[in-house]
N, C-alpha and C. Protein backbone atom coordinates (compact mmCIF):
# COMPACT_ATOMS: atom_id res chain seq x y z
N UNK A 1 -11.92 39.22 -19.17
CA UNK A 1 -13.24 39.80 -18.98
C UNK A 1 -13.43 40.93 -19.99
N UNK A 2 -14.46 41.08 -20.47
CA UNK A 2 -14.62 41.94 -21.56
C UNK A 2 -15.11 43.32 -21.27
N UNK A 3 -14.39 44.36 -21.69
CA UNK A 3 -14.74 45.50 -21.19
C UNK A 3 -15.53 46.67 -21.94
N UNK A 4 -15.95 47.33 -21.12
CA UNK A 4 -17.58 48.65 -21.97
C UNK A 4 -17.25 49.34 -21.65
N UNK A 5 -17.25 50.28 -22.63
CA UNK A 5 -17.21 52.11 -22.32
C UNK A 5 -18.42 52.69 -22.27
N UNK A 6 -18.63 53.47 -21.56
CA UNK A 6 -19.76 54.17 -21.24
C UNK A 6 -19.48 55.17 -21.73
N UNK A 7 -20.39 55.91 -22.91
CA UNK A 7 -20.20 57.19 -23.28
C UNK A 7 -21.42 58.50 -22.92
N UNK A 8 -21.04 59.03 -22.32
CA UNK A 8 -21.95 60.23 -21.46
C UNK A 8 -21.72 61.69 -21.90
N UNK A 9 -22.16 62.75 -22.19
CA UNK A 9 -22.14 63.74 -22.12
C UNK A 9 -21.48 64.58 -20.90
N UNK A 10 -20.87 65.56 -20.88
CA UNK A 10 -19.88 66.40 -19.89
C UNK A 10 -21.02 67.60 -19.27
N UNK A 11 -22.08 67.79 -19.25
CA UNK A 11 -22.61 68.82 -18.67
C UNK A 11 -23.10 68.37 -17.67
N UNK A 12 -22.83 68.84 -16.33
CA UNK A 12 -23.54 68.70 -15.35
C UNK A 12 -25.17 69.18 -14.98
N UNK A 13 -25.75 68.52 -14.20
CA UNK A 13 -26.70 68.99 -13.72
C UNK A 13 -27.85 69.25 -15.02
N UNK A 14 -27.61 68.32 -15.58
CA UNK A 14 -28.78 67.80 -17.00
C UNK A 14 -29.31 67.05 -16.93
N UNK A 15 -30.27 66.70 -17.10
CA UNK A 15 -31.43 65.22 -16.85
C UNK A 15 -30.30 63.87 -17.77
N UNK A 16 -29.94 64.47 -19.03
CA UNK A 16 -29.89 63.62 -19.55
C UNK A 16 -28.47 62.77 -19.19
N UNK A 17 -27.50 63.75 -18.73
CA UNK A 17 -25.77 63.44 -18.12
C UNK A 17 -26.20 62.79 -16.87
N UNK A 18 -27.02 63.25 -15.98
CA UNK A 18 -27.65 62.75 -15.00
C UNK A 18 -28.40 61.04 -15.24
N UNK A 19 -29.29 60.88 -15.93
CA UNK A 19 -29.29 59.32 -16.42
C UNK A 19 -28.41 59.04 -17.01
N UNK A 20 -27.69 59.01 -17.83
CA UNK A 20 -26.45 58.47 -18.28
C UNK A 20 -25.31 58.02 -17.33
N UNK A 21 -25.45 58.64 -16.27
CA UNK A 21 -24.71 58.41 -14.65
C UNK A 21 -25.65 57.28 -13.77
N UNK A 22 -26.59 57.13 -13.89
CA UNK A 22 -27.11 56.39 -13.35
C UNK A 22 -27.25 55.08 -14.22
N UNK A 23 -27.21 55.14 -15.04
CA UNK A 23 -27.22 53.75 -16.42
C UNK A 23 -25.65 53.16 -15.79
N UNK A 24 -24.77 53.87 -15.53
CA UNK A 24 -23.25 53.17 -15.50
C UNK A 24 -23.33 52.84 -14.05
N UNK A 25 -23.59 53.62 -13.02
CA UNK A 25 -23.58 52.90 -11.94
C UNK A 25 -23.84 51.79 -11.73
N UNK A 26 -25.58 51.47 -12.54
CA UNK A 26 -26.07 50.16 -12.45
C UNK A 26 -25.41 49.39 -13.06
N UNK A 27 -24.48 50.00 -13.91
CA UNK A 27 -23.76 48.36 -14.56
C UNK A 27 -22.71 47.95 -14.11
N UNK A 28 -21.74 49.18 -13.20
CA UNK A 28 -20.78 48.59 -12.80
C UNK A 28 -20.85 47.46 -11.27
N UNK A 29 -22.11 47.15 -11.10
CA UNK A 29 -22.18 46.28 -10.33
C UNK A 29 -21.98 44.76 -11.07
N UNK A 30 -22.03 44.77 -12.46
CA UNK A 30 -21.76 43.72 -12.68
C UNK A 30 -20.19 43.13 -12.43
N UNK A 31 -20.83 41.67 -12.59
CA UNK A 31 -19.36 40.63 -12.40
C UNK A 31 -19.11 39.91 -13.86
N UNK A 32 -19.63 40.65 -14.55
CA UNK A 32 -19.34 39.38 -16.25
C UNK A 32 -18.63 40.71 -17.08
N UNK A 33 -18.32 41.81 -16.81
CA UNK A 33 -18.10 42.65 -17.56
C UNK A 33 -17.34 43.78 -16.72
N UNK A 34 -16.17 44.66 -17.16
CA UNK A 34 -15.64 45.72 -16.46
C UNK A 34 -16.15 46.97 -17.39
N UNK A 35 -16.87 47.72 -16.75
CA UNK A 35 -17.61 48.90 -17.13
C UNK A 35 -16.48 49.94 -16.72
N UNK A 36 -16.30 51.43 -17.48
CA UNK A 36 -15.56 52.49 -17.78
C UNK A 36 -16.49 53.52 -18.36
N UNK A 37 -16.93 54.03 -17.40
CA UNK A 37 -17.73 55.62 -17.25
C UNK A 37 -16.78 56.80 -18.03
N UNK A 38 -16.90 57.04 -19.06
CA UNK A 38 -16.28 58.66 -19.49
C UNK A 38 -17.45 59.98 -19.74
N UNK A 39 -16.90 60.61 -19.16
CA UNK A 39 -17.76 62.18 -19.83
C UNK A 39 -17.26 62.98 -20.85
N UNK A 40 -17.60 63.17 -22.06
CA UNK A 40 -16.48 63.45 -23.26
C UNK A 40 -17.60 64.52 -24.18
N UNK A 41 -16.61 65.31 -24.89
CA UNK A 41 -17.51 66.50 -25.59
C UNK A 41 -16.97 66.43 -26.84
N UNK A 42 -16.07 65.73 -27.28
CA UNK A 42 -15.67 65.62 -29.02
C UNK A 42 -15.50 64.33 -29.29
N UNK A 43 -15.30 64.23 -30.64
CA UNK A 43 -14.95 63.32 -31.35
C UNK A 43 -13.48 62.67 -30.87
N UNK A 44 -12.62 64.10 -30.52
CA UNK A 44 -11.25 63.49 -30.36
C UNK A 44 -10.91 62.56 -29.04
N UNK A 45 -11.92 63.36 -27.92
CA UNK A 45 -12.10 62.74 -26.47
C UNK A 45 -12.68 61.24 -26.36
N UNK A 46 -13.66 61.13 -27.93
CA UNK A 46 -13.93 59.98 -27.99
C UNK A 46 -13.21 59.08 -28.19
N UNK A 47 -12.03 59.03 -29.09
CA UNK A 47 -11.13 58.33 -29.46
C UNK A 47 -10.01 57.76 -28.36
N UNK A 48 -9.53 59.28 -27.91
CA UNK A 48 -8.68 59.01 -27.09
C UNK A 48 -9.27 57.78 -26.01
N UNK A 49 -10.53 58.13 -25.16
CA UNK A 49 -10.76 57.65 -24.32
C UNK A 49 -11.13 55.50 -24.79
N UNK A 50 -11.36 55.76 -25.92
CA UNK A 50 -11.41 54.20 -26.69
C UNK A 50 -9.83 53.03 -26.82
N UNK A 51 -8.89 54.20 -26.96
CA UNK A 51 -7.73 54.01 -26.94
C UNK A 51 -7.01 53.70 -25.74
N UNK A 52 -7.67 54.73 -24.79
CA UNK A 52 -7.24 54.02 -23.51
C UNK A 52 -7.76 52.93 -22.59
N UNK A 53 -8.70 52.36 -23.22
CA UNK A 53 -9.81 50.80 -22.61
C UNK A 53 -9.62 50.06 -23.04
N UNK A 54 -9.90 50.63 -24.50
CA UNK A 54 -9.91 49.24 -25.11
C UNK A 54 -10.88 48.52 -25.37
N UNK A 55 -11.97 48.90 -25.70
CA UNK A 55 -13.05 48.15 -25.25
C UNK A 55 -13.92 47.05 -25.95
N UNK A 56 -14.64 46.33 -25.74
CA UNK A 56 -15.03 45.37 -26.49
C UNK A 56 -16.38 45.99 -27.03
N UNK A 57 -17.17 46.83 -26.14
CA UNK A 57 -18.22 47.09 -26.73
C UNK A 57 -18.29 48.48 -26.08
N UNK A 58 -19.27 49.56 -26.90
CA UNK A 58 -19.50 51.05 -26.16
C UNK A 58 -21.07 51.40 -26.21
N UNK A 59 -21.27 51.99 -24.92
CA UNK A 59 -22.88 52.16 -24.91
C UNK A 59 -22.75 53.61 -24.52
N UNK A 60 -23.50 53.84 -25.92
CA UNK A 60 -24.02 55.94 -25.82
C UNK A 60 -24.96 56.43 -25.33
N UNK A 61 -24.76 57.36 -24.44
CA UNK A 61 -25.96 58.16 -23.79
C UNK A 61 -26.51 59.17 -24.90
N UNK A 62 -27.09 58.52 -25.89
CA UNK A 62 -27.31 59.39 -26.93
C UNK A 62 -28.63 60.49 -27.48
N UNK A 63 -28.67 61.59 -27.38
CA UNK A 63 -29.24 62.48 -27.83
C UNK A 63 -28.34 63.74 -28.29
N UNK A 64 -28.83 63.52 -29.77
CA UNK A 64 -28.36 64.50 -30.88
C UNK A 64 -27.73 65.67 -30.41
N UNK A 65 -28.06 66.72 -29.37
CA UNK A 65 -28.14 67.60 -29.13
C UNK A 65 -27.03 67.44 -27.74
N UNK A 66 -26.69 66.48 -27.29
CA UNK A 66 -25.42 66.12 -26.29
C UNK A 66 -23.98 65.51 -27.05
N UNK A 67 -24.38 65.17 -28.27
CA UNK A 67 -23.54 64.46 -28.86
C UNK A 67 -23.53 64.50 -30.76
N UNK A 68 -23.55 65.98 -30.84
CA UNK A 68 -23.56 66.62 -32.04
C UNK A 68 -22.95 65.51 -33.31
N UNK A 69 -21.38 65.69 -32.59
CA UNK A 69 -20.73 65.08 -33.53
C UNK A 69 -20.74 63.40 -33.70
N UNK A 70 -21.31 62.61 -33.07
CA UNK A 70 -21.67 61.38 -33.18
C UNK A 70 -21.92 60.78 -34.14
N UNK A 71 -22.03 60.25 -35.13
CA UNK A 71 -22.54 59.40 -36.13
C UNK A 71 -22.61 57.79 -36.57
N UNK A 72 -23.01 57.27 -37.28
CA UNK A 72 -22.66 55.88 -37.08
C UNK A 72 -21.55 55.31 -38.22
N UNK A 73 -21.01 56.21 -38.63
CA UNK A 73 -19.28 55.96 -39.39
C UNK A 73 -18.45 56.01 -38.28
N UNK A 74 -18.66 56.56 -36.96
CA UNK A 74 -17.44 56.78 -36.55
C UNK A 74 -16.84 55.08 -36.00
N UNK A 75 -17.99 54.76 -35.76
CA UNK A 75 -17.39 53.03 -35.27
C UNK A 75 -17.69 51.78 -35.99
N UNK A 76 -16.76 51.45 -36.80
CA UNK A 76 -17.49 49.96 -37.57
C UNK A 76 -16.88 48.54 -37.25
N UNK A 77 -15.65 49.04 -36.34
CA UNK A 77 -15.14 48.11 -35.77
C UNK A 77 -15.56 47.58 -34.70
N UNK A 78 -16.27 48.32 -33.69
CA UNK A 78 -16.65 48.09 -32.18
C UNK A 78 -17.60 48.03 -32.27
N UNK A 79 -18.58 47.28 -31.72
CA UNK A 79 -20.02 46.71 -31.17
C UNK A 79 -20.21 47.81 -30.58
N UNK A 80 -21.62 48.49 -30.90
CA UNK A 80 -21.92 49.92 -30.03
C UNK A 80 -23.42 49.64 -29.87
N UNK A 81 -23.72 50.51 -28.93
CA UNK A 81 -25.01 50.48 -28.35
C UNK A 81 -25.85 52.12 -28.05
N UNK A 82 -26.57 52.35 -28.65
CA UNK A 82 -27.06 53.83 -28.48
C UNK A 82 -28.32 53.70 -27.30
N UNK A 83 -28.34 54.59 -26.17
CA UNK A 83 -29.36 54.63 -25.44
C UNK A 83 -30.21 56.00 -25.47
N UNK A 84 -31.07 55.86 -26.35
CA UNK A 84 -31.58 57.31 -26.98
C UNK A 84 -32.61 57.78 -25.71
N UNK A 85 -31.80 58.60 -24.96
CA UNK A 85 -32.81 59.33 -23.90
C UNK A 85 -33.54 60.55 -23.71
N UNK A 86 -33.67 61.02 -25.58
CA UNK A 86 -34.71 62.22 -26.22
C UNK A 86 -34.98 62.36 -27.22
N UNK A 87 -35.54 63.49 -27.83
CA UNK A 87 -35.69 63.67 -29.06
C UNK A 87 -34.32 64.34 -29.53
């Protein structure tokens, strides 16, 4: 079964960490895929946490301003998915 990382922002009690929590809930109801919720604030947390899944594909709770260091060099190997929930 092929597995997704969920990448979320670490601040609580933010609209945007707050949908990003609710985007993974809804997916971990699926049955075609094993979903993996992380809350991460660097680049390095990113890695690590990739390292420990494994994953086939990663979907970002992405706005600039939650996820500074983000870019699209950091992944050219993994199928990624950005869910842009601001300016």
């Amino acid at each position: 079964m092929n597995k997704v990382l969920i990448v979320n922002h670490n601040v609580q009690n933010c609209g945007v960490q707050q949908y990003g929590k609710r985007v993974s809930d809804i997916c971990k109801k699926s049955t075609n895929y094993i979903f993996r919720y992380v809350e991460i604030n660097s680049y390095d947390e990113l890695l690590f946490s990739i390292n420990q899944s494994n994953p086939s594909a990663i979907i970002y709770n992405y706005v600039p301003s939650t996820l500074p260091w983000l870019n699209s060099s950091i992944l050219n190997d993994i199928r990624n998915l950005g869910i842009v929930t601001g300016k």
